[in-house]
Every structure is written in C-alpha cells, then in structure tokens.
C-alpha atoms as a PDB file:
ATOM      1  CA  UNK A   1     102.825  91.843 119.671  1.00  0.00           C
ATOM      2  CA  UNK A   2     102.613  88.492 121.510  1.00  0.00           C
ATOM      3  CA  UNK A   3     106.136  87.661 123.805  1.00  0.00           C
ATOM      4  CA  UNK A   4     106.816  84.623 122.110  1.00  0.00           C
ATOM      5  CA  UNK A   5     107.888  84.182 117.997  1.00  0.00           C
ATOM      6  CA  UNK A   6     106.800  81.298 115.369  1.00  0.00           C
ATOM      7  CA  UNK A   7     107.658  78.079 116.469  1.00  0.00           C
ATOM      8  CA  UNK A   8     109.655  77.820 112.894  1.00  0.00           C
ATOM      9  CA  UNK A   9     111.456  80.805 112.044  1.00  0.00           C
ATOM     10  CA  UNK A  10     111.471  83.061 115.414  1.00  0.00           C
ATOM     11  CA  UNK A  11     109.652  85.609 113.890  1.00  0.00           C
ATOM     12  CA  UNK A  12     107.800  87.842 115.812  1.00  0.00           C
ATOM     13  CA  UNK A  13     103.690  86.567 115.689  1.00  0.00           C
ATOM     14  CA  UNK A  14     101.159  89.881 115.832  1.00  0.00           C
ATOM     15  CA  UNK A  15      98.392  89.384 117.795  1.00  0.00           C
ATOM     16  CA  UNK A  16      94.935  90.985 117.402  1.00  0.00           C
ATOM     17  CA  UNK A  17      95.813  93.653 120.562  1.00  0.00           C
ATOM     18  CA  UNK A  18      99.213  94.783 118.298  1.00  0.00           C
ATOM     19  CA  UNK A  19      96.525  94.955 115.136  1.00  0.00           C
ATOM     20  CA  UNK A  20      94.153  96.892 117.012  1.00  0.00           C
ATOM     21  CA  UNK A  21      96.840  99.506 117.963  1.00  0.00           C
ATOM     22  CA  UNK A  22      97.937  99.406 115.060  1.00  0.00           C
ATOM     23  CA  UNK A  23      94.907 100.200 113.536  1.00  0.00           C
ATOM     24  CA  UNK A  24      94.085 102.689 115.824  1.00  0.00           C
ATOM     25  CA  UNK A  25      97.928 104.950 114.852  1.00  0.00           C
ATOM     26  CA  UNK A  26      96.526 104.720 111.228  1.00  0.00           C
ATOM     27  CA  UNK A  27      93.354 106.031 112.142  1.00  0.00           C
ATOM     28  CA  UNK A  28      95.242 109.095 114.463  1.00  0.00           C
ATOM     29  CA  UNK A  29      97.744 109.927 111.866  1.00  0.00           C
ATOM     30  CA  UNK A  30      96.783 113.279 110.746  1.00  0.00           C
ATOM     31  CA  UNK A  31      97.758 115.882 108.310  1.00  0.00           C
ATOM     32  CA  UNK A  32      98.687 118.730 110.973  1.00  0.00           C
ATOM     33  CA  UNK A  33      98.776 122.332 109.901  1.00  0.00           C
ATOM     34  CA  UNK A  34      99.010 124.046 113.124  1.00  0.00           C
ATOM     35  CA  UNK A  35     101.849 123.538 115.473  1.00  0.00           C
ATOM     36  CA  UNK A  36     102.940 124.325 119.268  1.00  0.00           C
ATOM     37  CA  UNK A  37     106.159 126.757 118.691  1.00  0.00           C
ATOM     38  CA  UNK A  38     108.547 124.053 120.913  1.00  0.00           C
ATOM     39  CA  UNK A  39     111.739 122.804 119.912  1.00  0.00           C
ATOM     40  CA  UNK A  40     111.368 119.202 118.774  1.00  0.00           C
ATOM     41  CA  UNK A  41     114.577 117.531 120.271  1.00  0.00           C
ATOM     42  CA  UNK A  42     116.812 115.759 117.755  1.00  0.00           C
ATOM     43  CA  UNK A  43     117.075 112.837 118.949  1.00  0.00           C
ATOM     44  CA  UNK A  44     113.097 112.535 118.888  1.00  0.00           C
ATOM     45  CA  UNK A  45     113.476 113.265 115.165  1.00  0.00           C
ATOM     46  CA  UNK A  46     115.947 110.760 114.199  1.00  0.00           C
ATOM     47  CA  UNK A  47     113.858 107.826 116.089  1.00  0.00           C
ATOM     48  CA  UNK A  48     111.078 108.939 113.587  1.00  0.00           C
ATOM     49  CA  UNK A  49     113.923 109.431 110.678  1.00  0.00           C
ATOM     50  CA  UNK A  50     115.065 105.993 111.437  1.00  0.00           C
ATOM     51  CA  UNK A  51     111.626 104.312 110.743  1.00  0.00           C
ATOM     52  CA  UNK A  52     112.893 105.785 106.664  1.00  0.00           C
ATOM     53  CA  UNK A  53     115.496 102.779 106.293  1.00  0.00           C
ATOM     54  CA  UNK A  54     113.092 100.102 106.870  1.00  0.00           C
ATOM     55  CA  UNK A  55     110.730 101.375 104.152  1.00  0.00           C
ATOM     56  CA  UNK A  56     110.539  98.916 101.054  1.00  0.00           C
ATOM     57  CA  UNK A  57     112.095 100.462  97.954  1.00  0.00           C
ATOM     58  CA  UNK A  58     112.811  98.953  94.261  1.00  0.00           C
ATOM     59  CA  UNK A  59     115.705  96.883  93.992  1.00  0.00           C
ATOM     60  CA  UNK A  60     116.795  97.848  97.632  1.00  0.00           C
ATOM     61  CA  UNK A  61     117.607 101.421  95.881  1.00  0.00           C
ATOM     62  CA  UNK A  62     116.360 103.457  98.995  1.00  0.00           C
ATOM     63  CA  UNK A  63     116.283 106.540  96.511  1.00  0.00           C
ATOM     64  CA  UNK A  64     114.906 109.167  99.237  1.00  0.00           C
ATOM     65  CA  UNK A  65     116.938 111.610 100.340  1.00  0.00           C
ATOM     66  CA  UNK A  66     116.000 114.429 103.605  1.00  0.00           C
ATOM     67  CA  UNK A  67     117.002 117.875 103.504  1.00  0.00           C
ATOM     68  CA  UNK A  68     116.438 119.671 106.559  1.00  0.00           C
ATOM     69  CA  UNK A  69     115.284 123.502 105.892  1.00  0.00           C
ATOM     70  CA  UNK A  70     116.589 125.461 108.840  1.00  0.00           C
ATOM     71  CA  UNK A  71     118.083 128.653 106.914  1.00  0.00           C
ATOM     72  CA  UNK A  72     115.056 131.500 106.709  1.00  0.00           C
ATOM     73  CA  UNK A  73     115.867 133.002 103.427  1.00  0.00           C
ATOM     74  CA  UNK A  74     115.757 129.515 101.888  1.00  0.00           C
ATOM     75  CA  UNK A  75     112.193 129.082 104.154  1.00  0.00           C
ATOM     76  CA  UNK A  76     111.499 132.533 102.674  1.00  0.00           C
ATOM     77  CA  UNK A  77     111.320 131.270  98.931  1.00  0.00           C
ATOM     78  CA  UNK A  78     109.437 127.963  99.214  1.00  0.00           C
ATOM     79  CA  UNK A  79     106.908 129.987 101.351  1.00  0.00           C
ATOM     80  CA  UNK A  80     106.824 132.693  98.354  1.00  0.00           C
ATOM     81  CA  UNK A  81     105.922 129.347  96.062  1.00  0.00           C
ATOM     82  CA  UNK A  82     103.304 128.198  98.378  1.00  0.00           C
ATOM     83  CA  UNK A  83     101.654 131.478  98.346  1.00  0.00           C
ATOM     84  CA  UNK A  84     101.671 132.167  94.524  1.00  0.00           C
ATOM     85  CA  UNK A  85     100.168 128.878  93.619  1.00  0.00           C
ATOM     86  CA  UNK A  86      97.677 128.940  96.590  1.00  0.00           C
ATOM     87  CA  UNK A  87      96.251 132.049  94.980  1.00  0.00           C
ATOM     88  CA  UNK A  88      96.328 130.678  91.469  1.00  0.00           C
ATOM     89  CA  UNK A  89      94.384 127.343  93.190  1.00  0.00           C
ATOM     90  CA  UNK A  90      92.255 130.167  95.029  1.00  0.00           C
ATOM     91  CA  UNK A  91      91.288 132.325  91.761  1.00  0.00           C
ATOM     92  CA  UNK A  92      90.421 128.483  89.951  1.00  0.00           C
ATOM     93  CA  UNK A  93      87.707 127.585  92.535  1.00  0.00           C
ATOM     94  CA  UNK A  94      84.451 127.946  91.283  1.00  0.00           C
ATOM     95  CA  UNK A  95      82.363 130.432  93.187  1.00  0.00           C
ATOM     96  CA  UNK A  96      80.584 128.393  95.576  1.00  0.00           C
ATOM     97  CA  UNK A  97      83.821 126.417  96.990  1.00  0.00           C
ATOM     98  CA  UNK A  98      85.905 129.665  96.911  1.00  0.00           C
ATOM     99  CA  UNK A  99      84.648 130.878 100.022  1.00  0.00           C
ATOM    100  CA  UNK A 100      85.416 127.447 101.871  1.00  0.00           C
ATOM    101  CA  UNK A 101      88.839 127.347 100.065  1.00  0.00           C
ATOM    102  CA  UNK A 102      89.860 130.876 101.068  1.00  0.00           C
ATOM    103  CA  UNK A 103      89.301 129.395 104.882  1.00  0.00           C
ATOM    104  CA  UNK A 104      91.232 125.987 104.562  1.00  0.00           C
ATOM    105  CA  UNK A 105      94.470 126.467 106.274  1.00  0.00           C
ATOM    106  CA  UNK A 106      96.394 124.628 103.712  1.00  0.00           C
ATOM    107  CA  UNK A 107     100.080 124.787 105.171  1.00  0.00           C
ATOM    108  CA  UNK A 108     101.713 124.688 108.783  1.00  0.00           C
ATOM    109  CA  UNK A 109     104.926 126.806 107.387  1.00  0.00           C
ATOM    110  CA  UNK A 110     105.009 129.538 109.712  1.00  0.00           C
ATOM    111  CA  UNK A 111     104.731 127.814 112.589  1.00  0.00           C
ATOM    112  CA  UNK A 112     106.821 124.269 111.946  1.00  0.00           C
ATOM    113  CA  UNK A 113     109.763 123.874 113.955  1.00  0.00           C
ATOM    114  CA  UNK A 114     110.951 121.710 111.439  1.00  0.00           C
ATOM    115  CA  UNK A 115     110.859 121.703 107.558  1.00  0.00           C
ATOM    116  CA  UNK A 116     111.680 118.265 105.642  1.00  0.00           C
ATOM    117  CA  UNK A 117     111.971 118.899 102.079  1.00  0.00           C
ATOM    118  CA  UNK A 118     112.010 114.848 100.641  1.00  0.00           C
ATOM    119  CA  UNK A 119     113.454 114.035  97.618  1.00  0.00           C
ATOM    120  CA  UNK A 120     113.692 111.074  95.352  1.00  0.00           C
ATOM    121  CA  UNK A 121     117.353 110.589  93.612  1.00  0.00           C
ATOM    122  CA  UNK A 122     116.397 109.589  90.049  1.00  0.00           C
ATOM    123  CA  UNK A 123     120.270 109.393  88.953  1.00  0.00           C
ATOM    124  CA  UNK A 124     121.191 106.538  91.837  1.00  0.00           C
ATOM    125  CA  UNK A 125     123.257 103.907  90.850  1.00  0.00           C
ATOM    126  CA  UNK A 126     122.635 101.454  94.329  1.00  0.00           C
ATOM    127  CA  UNK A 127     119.934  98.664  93.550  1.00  0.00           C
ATOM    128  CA  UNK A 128     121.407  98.466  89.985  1.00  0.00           C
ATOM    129  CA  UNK A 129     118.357  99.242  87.709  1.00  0.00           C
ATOM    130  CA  UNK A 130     116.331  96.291  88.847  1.00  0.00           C
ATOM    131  CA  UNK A 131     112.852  96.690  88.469  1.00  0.00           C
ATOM    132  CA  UNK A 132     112.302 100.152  87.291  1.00  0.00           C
ATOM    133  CA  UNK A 133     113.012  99.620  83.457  1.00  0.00           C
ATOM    134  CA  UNK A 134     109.351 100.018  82.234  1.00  0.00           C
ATOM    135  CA  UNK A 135     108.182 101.824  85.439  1.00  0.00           C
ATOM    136  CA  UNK A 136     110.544 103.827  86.599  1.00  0.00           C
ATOM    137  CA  UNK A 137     108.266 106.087  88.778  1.00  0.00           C
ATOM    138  CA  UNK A 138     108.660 103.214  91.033  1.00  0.00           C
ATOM    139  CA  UNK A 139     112.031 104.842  92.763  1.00  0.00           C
ATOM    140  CA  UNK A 140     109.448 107.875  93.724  1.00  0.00           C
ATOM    141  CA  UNK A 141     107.320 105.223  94.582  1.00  0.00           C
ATOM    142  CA  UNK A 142     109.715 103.914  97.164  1.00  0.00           C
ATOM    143  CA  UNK A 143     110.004 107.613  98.447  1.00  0.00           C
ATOM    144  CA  UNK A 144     106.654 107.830  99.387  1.00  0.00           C
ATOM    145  CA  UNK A 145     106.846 104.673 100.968  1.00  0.00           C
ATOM    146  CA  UNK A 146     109.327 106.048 103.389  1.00  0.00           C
ATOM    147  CA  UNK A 147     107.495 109.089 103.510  1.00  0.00           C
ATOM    148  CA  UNK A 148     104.710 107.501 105.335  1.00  0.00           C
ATOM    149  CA  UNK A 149     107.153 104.797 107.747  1.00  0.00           C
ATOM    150  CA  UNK A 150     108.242 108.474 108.870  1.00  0.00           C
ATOM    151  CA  UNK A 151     104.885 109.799 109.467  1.00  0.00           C
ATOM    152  CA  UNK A 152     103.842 106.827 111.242  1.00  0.00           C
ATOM    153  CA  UNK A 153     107.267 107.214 113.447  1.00  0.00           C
ATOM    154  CA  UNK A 154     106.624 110.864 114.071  1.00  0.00           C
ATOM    155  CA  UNK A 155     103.069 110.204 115.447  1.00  0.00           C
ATOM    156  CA  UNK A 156     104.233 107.594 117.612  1.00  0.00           C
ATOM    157  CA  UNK A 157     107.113 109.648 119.243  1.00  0.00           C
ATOM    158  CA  UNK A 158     103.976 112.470 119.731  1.00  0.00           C
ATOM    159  CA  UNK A 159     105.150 114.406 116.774  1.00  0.00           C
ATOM    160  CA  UNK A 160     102.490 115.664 114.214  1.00  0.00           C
ATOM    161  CA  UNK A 161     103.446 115.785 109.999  1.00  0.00           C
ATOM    162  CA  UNK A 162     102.022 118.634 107.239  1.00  0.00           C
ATOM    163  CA  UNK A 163     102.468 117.525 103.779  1.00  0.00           C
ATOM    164  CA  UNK A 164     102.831 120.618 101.373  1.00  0.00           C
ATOM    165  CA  UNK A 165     101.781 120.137  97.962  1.00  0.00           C
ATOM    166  CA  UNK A 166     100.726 123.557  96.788  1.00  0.00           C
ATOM    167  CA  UNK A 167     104.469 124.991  95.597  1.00  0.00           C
ATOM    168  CA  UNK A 168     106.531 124.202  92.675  1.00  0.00           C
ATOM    169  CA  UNK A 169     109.080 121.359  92.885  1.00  0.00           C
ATOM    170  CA  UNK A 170     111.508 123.429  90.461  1.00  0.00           C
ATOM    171  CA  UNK A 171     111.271 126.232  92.205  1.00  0.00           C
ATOM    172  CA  UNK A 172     111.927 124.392  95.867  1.00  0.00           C
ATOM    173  CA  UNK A 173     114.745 122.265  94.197  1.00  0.00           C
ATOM    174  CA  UNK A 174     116.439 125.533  92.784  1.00  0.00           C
ATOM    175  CA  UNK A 175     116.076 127.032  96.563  1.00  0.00           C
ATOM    176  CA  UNK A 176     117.674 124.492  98.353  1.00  0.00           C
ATOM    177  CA  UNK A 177     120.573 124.110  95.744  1.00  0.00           C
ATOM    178  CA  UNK A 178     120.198 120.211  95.160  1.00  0.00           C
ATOM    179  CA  UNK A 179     121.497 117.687  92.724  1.00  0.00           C
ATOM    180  CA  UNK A 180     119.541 118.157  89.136  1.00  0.00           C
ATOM    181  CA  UNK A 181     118.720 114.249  89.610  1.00  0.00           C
ATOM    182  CA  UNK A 182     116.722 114.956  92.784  1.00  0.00           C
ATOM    183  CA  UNK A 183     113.166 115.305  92.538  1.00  0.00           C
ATOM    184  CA  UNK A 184     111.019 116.986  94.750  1.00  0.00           C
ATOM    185  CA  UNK A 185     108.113 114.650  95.808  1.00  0.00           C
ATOM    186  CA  UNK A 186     107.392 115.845  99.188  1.00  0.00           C
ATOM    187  CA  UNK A 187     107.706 119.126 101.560  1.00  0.00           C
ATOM    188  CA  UNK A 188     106.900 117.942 105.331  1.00  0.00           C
ATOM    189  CA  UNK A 189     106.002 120.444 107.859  1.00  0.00           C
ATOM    190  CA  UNK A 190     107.082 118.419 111.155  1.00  0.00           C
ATOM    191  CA  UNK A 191     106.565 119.736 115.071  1.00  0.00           C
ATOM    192  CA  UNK A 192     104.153 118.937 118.079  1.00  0.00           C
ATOM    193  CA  UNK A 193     100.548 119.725 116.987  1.00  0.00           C
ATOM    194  CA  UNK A 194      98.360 122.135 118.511  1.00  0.00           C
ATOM    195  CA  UNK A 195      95.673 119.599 118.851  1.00  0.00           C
ATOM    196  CA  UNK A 196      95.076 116.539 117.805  1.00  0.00           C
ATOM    197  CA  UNK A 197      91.584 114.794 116.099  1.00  0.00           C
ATOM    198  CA  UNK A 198      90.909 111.722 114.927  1.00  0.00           C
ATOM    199  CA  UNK A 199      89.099 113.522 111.800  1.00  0.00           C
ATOM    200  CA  UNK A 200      90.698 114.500 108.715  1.00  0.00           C
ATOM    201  CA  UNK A 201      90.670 118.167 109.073  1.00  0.00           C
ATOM    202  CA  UNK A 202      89.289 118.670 105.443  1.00  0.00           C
ATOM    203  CA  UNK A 203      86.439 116.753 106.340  1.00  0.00           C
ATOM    204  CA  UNK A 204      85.701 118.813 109.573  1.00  0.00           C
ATOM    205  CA  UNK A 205      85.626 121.894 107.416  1.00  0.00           C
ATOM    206  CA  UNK A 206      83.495 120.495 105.317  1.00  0.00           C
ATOM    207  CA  UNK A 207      85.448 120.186 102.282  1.00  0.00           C
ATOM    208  CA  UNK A 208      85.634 116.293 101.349  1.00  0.00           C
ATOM    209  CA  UNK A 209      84.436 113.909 103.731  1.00  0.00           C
ATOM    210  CA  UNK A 210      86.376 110.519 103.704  1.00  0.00           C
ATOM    211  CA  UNK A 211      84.191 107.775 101.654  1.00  0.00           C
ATOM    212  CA  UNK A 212      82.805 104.809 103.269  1.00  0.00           C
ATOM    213  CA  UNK A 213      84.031 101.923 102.212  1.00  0.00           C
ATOM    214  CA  UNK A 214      86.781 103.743  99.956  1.00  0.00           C
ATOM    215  CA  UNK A 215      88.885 100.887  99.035  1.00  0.00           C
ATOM    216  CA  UNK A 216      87.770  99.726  95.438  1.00  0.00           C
ATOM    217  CA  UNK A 217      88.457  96.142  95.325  1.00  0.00           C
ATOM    218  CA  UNK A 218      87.134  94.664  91.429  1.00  0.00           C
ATOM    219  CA  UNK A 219      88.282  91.114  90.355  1.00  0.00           C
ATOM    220  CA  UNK A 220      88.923  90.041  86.706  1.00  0.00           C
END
C-alpha cells in the first residue's frame, strides 16, 4: 500500500506491489492437514480472530459465532463423526478412485493445536431482517465470509487452517452443547503447518487438479 491516501477522501490508495502480495497470500493459503505439535500463542490467534469483524455480513448481522474445542471428550465425538462418514465416503468411491481416496489425508484432527468449530446464528435479531427475506442462506453466507478474512489472517501471522467437512453438523452441534439456532457451517483445524506448498494438496496427490482459467464469466 502506497504512504500517501486519495487526494479526496484519505483513503488508503493500493498500489500494484500491495496487489501483488496480495495476490501472492491468496495463492499460499492452503488447506493444511498436518501440523507441528507447538502451542499457538493466544494472542497470535486473536490477531487472526480479529480479521472476523471486518468481514461483510447481511444487514451488518455478523451472524458467526467461534467455539473453541479444547475439552478431549468433546474432540473425542466430532472425531468419531469424521471417521464414520469418511468410511461411508470411502465404501461410495468407485473402484478405481478408492485406492487414491483411502490415501488422502482428509483431516488435521489429531494433530491441531487448535479446533474452531464456526457457526452461523440463524435466530439473531442484530441487522434486523434486512436482506435475507427471500435468501436467507445469506446470514451463512456472511459466515463464510468471515471464515476466509480468518484464514487469510491466520496465514499471515504464519498459522496454517484445515477445513473439516466430512462429519455431521447435528452430531457436532449436539457435542458441543450449542444454541438450537446455531448452525454448523464450518470445523477449522488451526496450528503451524508442517510444511507449506504453494499447491493444493489434492492436486499433488493427484486427485483434482485446479482448472485453468476456472472462473466462468458468461454475459446476458
């Protein structure tokens, strides 16, 4: 970012060398799944937490809500989810991914220091209602967005992010003893990564390489 602001409004002006590193954090965020055992200081955690509150959300509702998942037992039961629908995923693979499936290492939750179980608050009151009468997945919406300011946070404070999708959201929900209202939308494995790559790691194991040219852009 360049020293000086707009000449009109003082707001900050981003150069091309802030775009570039910017660019570059995108491209070295990674879904981590193995993790050095070391502590991961607090206050390093709430810088990255932080980065949460300036996510956008739908009518200013900021709907996400962080539960840290330090107790074992309670560790113990949303790694008994994980496992039972990994091998229900595992016995649905046809025969000639199976193999490459049974090999994917699909969850850091053994060795995370730190578990984030992320939920989005369907029954809040705060922002009113605005803007999520006819699409009210939008709250959730605004979790994820948060979801990924802290990811972005984390990698920039060294800190590398696992997002577990292969459990049950009931079954996590009923573990941790939440509000019925709160919905489970994402379990982050958080801690310092092993190593780090550039490369999605299910495209090194030659599950799904990335697409060129991805982004689908059609006008009407």
């Amino acid at each position: 970012m360049s020293a000086g602001g707009d000449a009109d409004d003082g707001a900050p002006h981003f150069d091309d060398g802030f775009f570039a590193g910017f660019l570059t954090l995108l491209r070295w965020r990674r879904d981590v799944r193995s993790f050095d055992p070391r502590t991961v200081p607090d206050a390093e955690l709430a810088l990255a937490l932080a980065a949460c509150d300036l996510a956008p959300s739908v009518g200013n509702s900021q709907p996400w809500r962080f539960v840290t998942v330090a107790d074992p037992q309670r560790r113990a039961a949303v790694r008994a989810s994980f496992l039972r629908c990994n091998a229900e995923a595992l016995a649905a693979q046809p025969d000639d991914r199976a193999p490459l499936y049974a090999r994917l290492k699909l969850e850091g939750l053994d060795t995370a220091p730190v578990h984030l179980a992320v939920f989005c608050d369907e029954g809040t009151t705060q922002g009113h209602g605005l803007g999520i009468r006819t699409m009210r997945e939008m709250l959730r919406y605004s979790v994820v967005t948060a979801i990924h300011n802290f990811w972005l946070a984390a990698r920039c404070r060294g800190l590398g992010v696992g997002w577990v999708s292969i459990i049950e959201p009931d079954v996590v929900a009923a573990a941790l003893d939440v509000p019925t209202e709160w919905q489970l939308v994402a379990y982050l494995c958080v801690g310092y990564p092993r190593a780090l790559d550039d490369v999605p790691e299910l495209e090194r194991e030659g599950w799904q390489a990335r697409s060129e040219g991805g982004l689908r852009l059609i006008q009407r």
